[in-house]
N, C-alpha and C. Protein backbone atom coordinates (compact mmCIF):
# COMPACT_ATOMS: atom_id res chain seq x y z
N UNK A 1 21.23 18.42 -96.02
CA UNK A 1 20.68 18.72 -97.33
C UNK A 1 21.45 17.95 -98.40
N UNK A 2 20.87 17.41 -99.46
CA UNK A 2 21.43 16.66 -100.34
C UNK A 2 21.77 17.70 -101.22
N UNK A 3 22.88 17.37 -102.11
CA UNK A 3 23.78 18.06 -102.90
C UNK A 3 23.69 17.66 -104.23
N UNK A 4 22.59 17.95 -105.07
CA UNK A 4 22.80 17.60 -106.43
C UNK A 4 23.23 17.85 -108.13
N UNK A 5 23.65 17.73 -108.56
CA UNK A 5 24.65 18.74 -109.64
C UNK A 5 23.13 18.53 -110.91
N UNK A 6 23.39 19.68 -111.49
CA UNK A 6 22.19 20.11 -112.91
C UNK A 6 21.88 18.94 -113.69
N UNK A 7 22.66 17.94 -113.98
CA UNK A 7 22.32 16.70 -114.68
C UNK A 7 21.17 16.10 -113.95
N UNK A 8 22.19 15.73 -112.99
CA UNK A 8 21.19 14.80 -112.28
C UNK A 8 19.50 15.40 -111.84
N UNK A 9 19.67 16.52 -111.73
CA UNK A 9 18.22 16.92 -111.24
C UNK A 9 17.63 16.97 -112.56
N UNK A 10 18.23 17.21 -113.79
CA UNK A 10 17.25 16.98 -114.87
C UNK A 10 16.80 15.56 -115.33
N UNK A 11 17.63 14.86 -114.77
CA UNK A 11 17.38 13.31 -115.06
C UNK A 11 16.26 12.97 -114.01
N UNK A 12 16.50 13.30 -112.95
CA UNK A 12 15.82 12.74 -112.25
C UNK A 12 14.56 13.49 -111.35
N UNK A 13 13.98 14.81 -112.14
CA UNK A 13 13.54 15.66 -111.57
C UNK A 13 12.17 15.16 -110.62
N UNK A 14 11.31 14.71 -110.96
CA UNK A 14 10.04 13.73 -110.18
C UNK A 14 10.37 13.22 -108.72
N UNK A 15 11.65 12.68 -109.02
CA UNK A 15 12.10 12.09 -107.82
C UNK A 15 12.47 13.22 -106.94
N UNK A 16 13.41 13.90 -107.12
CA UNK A 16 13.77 14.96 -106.43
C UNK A 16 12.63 16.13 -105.80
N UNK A 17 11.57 16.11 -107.01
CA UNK A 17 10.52 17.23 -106.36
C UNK A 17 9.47 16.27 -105.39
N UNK A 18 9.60 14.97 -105.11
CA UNK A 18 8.64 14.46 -104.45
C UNK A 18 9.51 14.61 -103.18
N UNK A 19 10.85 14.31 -103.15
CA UNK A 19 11.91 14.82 -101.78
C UNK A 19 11.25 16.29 -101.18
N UNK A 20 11.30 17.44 -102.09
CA UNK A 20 11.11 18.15 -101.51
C UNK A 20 9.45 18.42 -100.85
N UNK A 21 8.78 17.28 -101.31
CA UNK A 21 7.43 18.17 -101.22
C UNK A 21 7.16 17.41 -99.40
N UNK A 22 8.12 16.42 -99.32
CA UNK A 22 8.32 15.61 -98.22
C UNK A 22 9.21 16.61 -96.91
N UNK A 23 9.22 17.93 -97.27
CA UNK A 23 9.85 18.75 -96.92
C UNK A 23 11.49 18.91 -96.60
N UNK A 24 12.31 18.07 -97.45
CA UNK A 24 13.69 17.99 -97.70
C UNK A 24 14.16 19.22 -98.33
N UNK A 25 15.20 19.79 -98.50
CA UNK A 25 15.80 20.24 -98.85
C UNK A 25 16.70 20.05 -99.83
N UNK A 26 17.31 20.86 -101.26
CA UNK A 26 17.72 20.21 -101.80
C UNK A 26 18.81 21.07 -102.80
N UNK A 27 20.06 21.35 -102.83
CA UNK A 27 20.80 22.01 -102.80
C UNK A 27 21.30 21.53 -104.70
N UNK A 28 21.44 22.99 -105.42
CA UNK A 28 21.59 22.40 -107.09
C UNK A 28 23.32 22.99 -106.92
N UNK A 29 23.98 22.07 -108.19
CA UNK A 29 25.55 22.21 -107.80
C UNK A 29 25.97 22.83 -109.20
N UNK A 30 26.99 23.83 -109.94
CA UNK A 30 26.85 23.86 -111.05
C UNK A 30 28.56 23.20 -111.35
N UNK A 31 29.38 22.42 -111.41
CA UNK A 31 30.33 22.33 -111.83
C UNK A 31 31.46 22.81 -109.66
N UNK A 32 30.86 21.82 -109.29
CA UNK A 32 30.79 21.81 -107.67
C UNK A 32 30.55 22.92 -106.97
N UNK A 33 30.15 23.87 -107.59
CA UNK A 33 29.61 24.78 -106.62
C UNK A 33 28.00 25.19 -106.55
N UNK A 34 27.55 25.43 -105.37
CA UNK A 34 26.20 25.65 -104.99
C UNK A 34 25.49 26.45 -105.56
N UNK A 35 24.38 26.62 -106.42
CA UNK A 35 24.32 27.87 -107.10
C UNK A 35 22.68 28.23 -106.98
N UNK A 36 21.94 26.87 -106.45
CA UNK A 36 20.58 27.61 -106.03
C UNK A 36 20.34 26.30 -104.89
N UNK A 37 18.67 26.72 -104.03
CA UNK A 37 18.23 25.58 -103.26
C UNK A 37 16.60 25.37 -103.50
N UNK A 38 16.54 24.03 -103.91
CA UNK A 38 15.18 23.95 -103.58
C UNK A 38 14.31 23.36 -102.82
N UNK A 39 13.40 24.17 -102.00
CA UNK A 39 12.92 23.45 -100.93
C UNK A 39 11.31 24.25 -101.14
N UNK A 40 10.70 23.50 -99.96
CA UNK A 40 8.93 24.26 -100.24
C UNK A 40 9.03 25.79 -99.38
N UNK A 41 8.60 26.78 -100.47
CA UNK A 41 8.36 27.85 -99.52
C UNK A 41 7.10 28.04 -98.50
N UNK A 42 7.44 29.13 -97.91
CA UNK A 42 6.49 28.99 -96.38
C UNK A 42 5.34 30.13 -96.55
N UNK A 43 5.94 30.58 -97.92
CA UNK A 43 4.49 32.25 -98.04
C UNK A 43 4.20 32.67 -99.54
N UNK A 44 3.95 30.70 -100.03
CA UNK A 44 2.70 31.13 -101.22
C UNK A 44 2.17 32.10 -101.23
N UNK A 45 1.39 33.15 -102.16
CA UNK A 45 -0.23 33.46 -101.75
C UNK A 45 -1.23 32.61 -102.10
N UNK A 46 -1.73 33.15 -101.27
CA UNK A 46 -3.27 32.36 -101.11
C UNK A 46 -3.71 32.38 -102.37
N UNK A 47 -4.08 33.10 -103.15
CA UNK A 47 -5.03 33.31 -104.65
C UNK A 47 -3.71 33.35 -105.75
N UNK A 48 -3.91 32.93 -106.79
CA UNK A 48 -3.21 33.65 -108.13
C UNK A 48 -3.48 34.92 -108.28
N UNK A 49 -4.58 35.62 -107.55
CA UNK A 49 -5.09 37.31 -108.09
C UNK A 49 -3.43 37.95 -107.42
N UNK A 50 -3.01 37.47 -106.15
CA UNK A 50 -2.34 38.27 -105.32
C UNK A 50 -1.05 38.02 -106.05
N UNK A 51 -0.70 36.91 -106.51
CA UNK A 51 0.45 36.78 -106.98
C UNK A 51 0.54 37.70 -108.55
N UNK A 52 -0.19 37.26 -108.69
CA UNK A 52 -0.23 38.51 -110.57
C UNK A 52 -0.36 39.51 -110.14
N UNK A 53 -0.70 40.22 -109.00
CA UNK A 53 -0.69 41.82 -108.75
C UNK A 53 0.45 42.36 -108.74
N UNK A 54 1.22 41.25 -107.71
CA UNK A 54 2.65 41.69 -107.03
C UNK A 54 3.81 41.68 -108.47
N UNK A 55 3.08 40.46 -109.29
CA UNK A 55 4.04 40.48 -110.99
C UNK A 55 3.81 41.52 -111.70
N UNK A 56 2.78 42.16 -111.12
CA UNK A 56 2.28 43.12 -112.26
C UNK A 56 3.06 44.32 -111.84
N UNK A 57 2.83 44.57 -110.25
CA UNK A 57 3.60 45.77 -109.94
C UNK A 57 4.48 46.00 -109.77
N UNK A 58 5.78 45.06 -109.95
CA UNK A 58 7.23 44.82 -110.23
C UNK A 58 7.08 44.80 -111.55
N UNK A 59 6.30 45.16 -112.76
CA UNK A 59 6.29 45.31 -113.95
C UNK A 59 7.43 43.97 -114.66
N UNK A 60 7.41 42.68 -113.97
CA UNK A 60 7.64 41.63 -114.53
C UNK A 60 6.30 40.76 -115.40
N UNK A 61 5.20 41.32 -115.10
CA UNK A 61 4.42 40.94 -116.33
C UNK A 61 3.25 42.10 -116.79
N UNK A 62 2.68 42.07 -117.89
CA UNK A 62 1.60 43.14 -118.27
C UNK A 62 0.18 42.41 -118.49
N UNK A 63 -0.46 42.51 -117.93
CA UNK A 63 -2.06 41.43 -118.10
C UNK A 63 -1.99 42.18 -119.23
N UNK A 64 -3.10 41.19 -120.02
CA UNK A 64 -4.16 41.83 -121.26
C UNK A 64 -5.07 42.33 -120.74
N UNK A 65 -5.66 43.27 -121.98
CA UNK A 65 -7.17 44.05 -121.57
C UNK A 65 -8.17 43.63 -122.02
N UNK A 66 -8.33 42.32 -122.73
CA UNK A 66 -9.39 41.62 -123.39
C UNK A 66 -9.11 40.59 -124.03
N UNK A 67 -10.31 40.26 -125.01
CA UNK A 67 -10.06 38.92 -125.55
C UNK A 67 -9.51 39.27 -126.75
N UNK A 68 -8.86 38.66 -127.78
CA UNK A 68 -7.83 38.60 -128.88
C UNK A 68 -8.86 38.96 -130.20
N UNK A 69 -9.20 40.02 -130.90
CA UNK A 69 -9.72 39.55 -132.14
C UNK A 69 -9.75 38.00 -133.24
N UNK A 70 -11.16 38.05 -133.69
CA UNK A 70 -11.18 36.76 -134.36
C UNK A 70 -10.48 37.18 -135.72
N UNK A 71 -10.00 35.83 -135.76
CA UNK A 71 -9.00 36.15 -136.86
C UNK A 71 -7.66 36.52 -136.50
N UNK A 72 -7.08 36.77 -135.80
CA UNK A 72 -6.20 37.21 -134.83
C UNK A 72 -4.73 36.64 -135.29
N UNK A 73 -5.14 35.30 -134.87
CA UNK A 73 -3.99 34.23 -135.62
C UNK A 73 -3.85 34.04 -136.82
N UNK A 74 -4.67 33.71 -137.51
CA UNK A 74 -4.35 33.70 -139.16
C UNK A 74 -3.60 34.84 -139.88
N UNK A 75 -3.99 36.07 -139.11
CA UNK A 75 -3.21 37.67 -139.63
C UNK A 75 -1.54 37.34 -139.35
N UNK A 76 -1.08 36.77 -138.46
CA UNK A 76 0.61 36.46 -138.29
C UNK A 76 1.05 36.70 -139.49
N UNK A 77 2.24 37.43 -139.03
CA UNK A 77 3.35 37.75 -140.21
C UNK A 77 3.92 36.11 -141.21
N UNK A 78 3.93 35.78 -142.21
CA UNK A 78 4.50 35.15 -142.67
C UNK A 78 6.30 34.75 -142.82
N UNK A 79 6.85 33.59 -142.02
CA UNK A 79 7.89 34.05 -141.84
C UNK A 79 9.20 33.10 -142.98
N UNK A 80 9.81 33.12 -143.75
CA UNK A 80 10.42 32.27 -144.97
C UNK A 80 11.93 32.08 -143.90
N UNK A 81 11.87 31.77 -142.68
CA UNK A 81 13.40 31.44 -142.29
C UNK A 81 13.43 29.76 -141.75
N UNK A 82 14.70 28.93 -141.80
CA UNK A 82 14.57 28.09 -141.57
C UNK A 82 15.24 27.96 -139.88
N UNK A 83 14.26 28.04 -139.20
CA UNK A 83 14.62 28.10 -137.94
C UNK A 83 15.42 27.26 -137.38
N UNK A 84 15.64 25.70 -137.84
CA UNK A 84 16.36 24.55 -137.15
C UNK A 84 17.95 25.27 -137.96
N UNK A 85 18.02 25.50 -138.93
CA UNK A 85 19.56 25.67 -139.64
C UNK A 85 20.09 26.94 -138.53
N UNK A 86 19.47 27.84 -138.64
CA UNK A 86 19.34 29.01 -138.08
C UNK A 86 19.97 29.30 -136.47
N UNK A 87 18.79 28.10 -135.87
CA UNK A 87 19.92 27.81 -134.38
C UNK A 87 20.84 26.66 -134.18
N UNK A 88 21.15 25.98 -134.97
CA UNK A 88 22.41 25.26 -135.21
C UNK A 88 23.53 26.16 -136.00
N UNK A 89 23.44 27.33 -136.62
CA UNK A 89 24.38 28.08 -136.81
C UNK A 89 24.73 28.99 -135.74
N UNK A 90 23.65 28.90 -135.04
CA UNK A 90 24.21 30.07 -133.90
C UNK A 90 25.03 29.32 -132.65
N UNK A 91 24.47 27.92 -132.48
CA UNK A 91 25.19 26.94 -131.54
C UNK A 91 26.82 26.52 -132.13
N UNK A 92 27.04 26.53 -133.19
CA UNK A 92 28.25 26.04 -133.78
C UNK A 92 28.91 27.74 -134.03
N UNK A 93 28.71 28.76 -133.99
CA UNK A 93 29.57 30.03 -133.58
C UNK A 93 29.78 30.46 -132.08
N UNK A 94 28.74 29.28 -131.35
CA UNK A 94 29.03 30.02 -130.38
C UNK A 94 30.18 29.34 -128.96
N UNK A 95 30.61 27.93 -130.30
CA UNK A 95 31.53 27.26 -129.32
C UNK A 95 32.85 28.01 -129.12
């Protein structure tokens, strides 16, 4: 199994997921140690219905019950913050 550290798989991610789809194996490193693997699993489900059931009933996701009222979007809260200052203040407190 190849051994690759978080940079590199972000640099080079295409390449690496065509390795795996070739059925390689492929081991992520965080600061030299092993910390996940990616390879093709063997028990997809068959449908998206089965997979959103099983998300649903581990209450990791909540379907909707319909379609969105018109107008829906335009009603959004108005928001006066400057979001770029905002998370560059939180990145520079949080060194």
């Amino acid at each position: 199994m190849k051994v690759v550290k978080i940079a590199e798989l972000k640099n080079r991610l295409s390449y690496y997921l065509r390795r795996v789809q070739r059925g390689e194996s492929i081991l992520v490193s965080d600061r030299e140690r092993v910390i996940a693997r990616v390879d093709v699993g063997a028990s997809f489900p068959e449908r998206d219905g089965e997979w959103l059931e099983r998300l649903e009933r581990r209450g990791v996701i909540r379907r909707g019950t319909g379609k969105l009222p018109r107008g829906w979007l335009a009603r959004r809260p108005r928001v006066r913050a400057d979001v770029v200052t905002a998370l560059l203040r939180e990145r520079e407190e949080g060194r």
